[in-house]
Protein backbone atom coordinates (compact mmCIF):
# COMPACT_ATOMS: atom_id res chain seq x y z
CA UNK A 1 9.16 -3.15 10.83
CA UNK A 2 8.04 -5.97 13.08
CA UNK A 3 10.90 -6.67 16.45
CA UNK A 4 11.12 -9.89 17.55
CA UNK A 5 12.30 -10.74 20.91
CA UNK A 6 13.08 -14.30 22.52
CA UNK A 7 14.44 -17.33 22.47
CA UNK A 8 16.84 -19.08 19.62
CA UNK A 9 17.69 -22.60 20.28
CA UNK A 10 18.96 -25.74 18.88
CA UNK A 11 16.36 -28.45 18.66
CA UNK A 12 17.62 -32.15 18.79
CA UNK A 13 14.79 -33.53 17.36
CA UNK A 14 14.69 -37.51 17.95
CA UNK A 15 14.93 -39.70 14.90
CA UNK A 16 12.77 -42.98 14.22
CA UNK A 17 16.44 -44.86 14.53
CA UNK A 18 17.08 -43.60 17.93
CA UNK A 19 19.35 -40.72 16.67
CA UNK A 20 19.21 -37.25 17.15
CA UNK A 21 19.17 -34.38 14.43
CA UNK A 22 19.70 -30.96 15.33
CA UNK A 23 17.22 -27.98 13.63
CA UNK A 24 17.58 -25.05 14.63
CA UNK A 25 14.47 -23.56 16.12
CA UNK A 26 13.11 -21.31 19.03
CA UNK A 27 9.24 -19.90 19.28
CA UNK A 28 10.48 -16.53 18.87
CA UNK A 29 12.84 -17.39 16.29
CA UNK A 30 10.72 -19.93 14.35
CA UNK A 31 8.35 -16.93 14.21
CA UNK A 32 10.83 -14.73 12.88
CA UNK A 33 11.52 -16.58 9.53
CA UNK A 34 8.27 -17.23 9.29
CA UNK A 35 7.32 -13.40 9.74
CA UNK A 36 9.81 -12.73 7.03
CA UNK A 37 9.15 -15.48 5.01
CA UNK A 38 5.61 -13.48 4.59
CA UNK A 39 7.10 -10.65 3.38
CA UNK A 40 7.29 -8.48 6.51
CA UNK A 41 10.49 -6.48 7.31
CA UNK A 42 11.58 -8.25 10.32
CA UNK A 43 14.37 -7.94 13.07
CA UNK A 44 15.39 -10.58 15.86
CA UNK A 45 16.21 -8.33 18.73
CA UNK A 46 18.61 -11.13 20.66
CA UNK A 47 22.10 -11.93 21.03
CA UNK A 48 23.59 -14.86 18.91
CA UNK A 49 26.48 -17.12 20.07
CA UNK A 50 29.74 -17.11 18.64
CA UNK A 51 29.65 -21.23 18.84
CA UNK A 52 28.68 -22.62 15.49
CA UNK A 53 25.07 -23.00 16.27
CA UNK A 54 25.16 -19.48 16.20
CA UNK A 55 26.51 -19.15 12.94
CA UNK A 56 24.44 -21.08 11.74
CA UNK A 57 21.43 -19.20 12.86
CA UNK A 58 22.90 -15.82 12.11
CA UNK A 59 23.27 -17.92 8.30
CA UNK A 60 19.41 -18.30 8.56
CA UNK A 61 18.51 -14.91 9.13
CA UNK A 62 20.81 -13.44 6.45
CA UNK A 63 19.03 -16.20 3.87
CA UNK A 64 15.79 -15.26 5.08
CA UNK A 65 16.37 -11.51 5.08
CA UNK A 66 15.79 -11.32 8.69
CA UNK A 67 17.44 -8.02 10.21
CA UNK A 68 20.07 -9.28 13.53
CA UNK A 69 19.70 -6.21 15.79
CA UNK A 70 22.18 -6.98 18.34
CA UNK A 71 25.75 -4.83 18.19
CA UNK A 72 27.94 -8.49 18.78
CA UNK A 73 27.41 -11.53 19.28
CA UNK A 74 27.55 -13.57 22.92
CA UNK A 75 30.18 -15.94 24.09
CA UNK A 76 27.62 -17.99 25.97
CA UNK A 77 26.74 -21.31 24.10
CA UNK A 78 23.35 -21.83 21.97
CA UNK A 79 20.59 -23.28 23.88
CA UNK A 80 19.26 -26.43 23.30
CA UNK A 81 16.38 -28.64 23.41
CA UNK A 82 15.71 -32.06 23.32
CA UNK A 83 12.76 -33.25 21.47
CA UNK A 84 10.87 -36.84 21.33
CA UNK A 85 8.44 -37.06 18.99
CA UNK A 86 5.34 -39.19 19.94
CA UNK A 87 3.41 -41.46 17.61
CA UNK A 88 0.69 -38.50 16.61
CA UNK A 89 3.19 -36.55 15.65
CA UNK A 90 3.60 -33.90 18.43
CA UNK A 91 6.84 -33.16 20.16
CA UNK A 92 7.57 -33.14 23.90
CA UNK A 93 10.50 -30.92 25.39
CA UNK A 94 13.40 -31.03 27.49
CA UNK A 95 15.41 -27.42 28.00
CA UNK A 96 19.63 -26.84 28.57
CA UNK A 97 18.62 -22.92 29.41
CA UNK A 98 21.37 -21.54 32.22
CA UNK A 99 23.71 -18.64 31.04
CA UNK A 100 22.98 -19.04 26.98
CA UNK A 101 23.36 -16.75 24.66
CA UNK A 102 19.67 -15.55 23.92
CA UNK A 103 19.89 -14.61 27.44
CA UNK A 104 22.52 -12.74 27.42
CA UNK A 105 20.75 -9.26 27.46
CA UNK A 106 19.19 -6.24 29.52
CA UNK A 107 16.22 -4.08 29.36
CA UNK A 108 18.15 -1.68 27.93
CA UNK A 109 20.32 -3.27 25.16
CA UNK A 110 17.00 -4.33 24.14
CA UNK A 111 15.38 -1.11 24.22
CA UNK A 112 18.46 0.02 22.68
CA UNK A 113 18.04 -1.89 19.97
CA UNK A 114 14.21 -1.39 18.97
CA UNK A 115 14.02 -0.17 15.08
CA UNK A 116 13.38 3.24 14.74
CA UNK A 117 9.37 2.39 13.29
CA UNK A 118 8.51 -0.47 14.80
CA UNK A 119 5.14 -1.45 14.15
CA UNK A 120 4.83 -4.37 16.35
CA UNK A 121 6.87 -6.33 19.11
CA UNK A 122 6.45 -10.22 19.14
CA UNK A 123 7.72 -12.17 22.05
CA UNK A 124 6.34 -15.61 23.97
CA UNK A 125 7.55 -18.97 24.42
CA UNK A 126 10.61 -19.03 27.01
CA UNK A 127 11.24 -15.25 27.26
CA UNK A 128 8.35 -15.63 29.63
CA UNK A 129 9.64 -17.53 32.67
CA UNK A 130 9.84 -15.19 35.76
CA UNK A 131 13.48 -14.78 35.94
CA UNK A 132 13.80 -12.58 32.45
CA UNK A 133 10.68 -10.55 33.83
CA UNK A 134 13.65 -8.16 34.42
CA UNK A 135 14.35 -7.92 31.41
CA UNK A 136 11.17 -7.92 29.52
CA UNK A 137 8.91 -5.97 31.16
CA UNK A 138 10.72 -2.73 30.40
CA UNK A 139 11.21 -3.79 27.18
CA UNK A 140 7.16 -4.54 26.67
CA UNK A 141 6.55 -1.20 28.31
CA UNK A 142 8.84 0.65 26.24
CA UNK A 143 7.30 -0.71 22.81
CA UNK A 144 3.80 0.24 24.36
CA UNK A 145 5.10 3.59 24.98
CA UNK A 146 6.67 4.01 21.21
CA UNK A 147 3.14 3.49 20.19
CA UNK A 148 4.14 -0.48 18.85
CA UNK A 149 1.72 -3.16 19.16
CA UNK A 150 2.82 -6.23 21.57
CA UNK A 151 2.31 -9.48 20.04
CA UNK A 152 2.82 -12.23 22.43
CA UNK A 153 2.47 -16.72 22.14
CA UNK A 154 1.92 -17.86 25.57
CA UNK A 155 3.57 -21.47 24.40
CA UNK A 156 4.13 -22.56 28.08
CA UNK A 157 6.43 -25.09 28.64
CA UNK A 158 5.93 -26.60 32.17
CA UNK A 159 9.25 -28.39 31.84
CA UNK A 160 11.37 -25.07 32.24
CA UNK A 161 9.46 -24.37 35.35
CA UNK A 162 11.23 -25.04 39.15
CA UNK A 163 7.86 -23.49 40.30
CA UNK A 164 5.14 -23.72 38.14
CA UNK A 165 2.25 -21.36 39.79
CA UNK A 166 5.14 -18.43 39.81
CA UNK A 167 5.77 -19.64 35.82
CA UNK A 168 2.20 -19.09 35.28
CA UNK A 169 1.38 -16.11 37.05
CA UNK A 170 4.09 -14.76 35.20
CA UNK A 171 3.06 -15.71 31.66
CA UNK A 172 -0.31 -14.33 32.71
CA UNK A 173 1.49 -11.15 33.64
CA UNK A 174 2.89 -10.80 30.03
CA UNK A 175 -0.28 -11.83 28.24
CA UNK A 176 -2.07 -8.69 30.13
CA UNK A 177 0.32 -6.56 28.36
CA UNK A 178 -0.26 -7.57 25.11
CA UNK A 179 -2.94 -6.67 22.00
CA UNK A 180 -2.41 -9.66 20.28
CA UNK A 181 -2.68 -13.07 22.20
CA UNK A 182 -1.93 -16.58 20.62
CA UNK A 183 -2.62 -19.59 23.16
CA UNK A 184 -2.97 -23.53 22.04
CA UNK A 185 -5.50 -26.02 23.60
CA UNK A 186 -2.00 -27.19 25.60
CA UNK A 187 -1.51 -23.79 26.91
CA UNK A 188 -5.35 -23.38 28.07
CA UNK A 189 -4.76 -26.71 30.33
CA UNK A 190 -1.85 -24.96 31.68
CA UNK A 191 -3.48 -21.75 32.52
CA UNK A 192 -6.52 -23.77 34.28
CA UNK A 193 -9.15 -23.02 30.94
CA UNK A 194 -8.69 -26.64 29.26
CA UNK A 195 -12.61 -27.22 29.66
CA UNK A 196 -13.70 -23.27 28.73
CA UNK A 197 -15.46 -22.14 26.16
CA UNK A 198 -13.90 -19.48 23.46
CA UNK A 199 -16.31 -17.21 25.09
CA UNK A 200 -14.85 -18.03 28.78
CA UNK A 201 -11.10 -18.13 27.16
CA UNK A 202 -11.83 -14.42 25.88
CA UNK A 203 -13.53 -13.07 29.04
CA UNK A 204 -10.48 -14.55 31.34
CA UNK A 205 -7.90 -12.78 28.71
CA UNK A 206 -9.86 -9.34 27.87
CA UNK A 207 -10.40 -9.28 31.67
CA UNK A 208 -8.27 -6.00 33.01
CA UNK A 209 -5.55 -6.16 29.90
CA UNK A 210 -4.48 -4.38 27.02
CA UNK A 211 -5.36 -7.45 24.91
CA UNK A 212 -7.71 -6.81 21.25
CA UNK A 213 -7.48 -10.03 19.63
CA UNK A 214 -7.04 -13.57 20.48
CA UNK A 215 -5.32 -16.40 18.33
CA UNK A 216 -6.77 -20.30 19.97
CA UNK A 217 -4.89 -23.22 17.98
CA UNK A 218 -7.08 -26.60 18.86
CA UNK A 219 -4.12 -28.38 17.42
CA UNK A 220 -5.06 -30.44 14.31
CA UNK A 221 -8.76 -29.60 14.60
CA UNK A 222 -9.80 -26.00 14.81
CA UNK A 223 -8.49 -22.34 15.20
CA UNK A 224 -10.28 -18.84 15.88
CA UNK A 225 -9.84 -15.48 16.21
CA UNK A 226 -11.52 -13.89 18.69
CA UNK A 227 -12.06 -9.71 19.06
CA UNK A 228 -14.10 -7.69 21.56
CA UNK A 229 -16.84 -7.60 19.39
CA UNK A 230 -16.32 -10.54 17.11
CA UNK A 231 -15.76 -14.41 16.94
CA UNK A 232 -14.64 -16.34 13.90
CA UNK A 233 -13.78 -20.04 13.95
CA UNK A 234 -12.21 -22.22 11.09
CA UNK A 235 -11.27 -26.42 11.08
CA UNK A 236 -7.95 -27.20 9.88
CA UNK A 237 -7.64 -29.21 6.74
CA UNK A 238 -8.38 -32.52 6.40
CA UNK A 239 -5.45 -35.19 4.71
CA UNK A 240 -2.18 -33.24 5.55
CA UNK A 241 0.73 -35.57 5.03
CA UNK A 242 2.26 -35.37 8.27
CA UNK A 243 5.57 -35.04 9.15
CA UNK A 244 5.56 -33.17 12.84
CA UNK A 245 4.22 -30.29 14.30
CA UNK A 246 7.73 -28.89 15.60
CA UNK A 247 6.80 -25.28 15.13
CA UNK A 248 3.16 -25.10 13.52
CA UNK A 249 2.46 -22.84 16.54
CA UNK A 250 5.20 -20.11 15.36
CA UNK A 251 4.11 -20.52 11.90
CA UNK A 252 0.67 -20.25 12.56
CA UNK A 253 1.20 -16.60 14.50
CA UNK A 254 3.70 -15.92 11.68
CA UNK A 255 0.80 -15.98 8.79
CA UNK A 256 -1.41 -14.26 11.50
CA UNK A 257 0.43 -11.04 12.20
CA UNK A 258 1.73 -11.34 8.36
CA UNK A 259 -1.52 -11.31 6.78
CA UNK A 260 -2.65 -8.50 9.34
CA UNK A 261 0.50 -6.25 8.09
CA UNK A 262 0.06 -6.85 4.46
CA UNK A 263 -3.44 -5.54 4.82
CA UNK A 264 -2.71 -2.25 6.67
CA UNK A 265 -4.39 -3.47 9.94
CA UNK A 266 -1.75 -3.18 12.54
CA UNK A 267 -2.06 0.72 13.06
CA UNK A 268 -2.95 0.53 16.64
CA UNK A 269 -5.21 -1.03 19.40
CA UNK A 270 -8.44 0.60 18.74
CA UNK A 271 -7.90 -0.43 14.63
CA UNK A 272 -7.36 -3.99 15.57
CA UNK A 273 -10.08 -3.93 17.86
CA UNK A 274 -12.27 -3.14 14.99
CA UNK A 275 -11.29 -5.88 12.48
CA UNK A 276 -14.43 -6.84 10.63
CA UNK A 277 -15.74 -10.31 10.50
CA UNK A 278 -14.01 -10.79 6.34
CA UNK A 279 -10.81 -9.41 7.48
CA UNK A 280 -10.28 -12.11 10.70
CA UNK A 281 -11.67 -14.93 8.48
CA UNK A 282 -9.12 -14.11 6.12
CA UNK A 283 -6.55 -13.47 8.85
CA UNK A 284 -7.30 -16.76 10.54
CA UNK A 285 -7.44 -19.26 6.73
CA UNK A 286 -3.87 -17.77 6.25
CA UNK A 287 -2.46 -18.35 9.13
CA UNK A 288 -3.97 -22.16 9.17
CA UNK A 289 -2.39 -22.40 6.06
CA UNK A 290 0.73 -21.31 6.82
CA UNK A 291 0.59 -23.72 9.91
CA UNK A 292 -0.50 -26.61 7.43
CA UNK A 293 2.26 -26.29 5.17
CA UNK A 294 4.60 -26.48 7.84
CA UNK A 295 3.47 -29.83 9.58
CA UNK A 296 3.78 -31.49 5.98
CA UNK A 297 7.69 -30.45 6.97
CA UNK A 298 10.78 -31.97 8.64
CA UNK A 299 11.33 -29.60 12.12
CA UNK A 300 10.17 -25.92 11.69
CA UNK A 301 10.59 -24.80 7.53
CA UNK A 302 7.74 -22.10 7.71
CA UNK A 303 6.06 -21.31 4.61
CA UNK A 304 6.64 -18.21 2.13
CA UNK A 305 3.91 -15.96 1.43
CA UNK A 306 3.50 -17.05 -2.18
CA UNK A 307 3.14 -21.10 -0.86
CA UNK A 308 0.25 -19.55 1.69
CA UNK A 309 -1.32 -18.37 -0.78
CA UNK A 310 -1.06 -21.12 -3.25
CA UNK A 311 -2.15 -23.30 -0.37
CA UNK A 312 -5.28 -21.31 0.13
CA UNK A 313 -6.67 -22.00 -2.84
CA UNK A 314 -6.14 -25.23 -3.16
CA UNK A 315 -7.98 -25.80 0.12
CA UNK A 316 -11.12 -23.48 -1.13
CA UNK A 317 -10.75 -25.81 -4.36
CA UNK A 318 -10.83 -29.08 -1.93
CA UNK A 319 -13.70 -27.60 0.27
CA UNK A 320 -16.11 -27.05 -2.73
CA UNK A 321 -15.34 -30.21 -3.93
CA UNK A 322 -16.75 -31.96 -1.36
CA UNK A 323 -19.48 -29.54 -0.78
CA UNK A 324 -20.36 -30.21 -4.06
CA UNK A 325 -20.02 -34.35 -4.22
């Protein structure tokens, strides 16, 4: 079983009329139905609202066999986020965060509420900002003490922040604790790498931390995985049909840490250390796939396992073609 623990908010995604359509969304949710639209036995660890955003995400995780793991659900309202949606494509944020229902939770409800084998804990995105650090550093520490891999996005969103250096400090804080680190090209600017190398990104993350392997999204260009003993790089496919990239990110880490669990590699920190060179190139086509599929989507629909795979192939089959011509 793979935990899940973070935000689940309403995005009000801007329209090309000027309107506004809500999706629900959330990194840590997005990655959720992704995760267990791969396959993997999956809970979502926070509080719902009892508003009819949250029934309608509590809907979603029933239809996507996603296991709620909190005992009721909040009276605080759904969060929400307002999203414009620029001419390439890519979204920009603005957060209603104060007393919401996602947030409406303790170190120990949430400890409370781990699964009984729980493989993995996934967090990122908004759980990070320093005034949960309450809250989730007991919970990381707890996981890490069950013997659970921590899984964690970075996704930084400098909008959330009153004080940005104590945002980022504290996102670095959480990445430290984690095995499994997935930062974007957006989040490197943030944490002051936008002009490193992958070989600079991994010595500033490895540096002093728990972390094994390393997830870097170069948005519609490149990805890579990078270990302690091994790099693999990948470009992302060419002549996608674009819709938006609301939630390629979460999609992306979704085929990542599904592909790893299929295969019997998440056992611990010195197994996923030790991922060969086949097994991350594999890791890291699925998960581009899975990301790929998505952006050809309205808001966040992540892709099952069976369309990853599907996809795969048909990319392999594109590839060779043009090797070949």
């Amino acid at each position: 079983m793979i935990a899940t623990l973070g935000e689940a908010l309403v995005d009000m995604i801007e329209q090309p009329d000027g309107r506004f359509q809500a999706c629900l969304g959330g990194s840590v949710f997005n990655f959720a139905i992704g995760l267990a639209r791969q396959g993997v036995p999956t809970t979502y660890l926070n509080p719902l609202s009892t508003d009819k955003f949250g029934a309608r995400f509590a809907a979603l995780l029933r239809a996507s066999d996603v296991l709620p793991a909190a005992r009721a659900p909040s009276p605080r309202p759904t969060s929400l986020a307002i999203v414009s949606i620029d001419a390439g494509g890519a979204p920009t944020y603005a957060f209603h965060r104060e007393r919401v229902a996602d947030r409406d939770v303790s170190a120990a409800s949430l400890i409370d509420s781990f699964p009984p084998e729980m493989a993995l804990l996934h967090t990122g995105g908004l759980a990070l900002v320093p005034e949960d650090g309450a809250t989730l550093g007991p919970a990381l520490r707890a996981a890490a003490e069950r013997g659970a891999l921590i899984s964690i996005d970075a996704n930084l969103r400098p909008l959330v922040a009153d004080d940005l250096p104590r945002y980022v400090d504290a996102v670095r804080q959480a990445l430290r604790q984690a095995h499994i680190v997935k930062v974007s090209d957006e989040d490197l600017e943030v944490l002051g790498l936008g002009a490193a190398s992958l070989e600079q990104v991994a010595e500033a993350l490895f540096h002093e931390s728990s972390v094994r392997l390393i997830a870097v999204t170069r948005g519609g260009r490149a990805a890579a995985l990078v270990s302690r003993g091994c790099v693999v790089e990948l470009p992302t496919p060419d002549g996608l049909a674009l819709v938006d990239t609301v939630g390629a990110g979460d999609s992306f880490q979704a085929g990542l840490i599904g592909y790893l669990f299929r295969n019997g590699v998440l056992t611990g920190a010195s197994a996923l250390g030790d991922l060969g060179r086949e097994t991350l190139l594999g890791a890291l086509a699925h998960a581009i796939c899975a990301a790929s599929i998505n952006v050809t989507r309205a808001g966040c629909d992540p892709a099952t396992w069976d369309e990853t795979l599907r996809f795969g192939v048909e990319w392999q089959r594109r590839a060779r073609a043009v090797v070949e011509a």
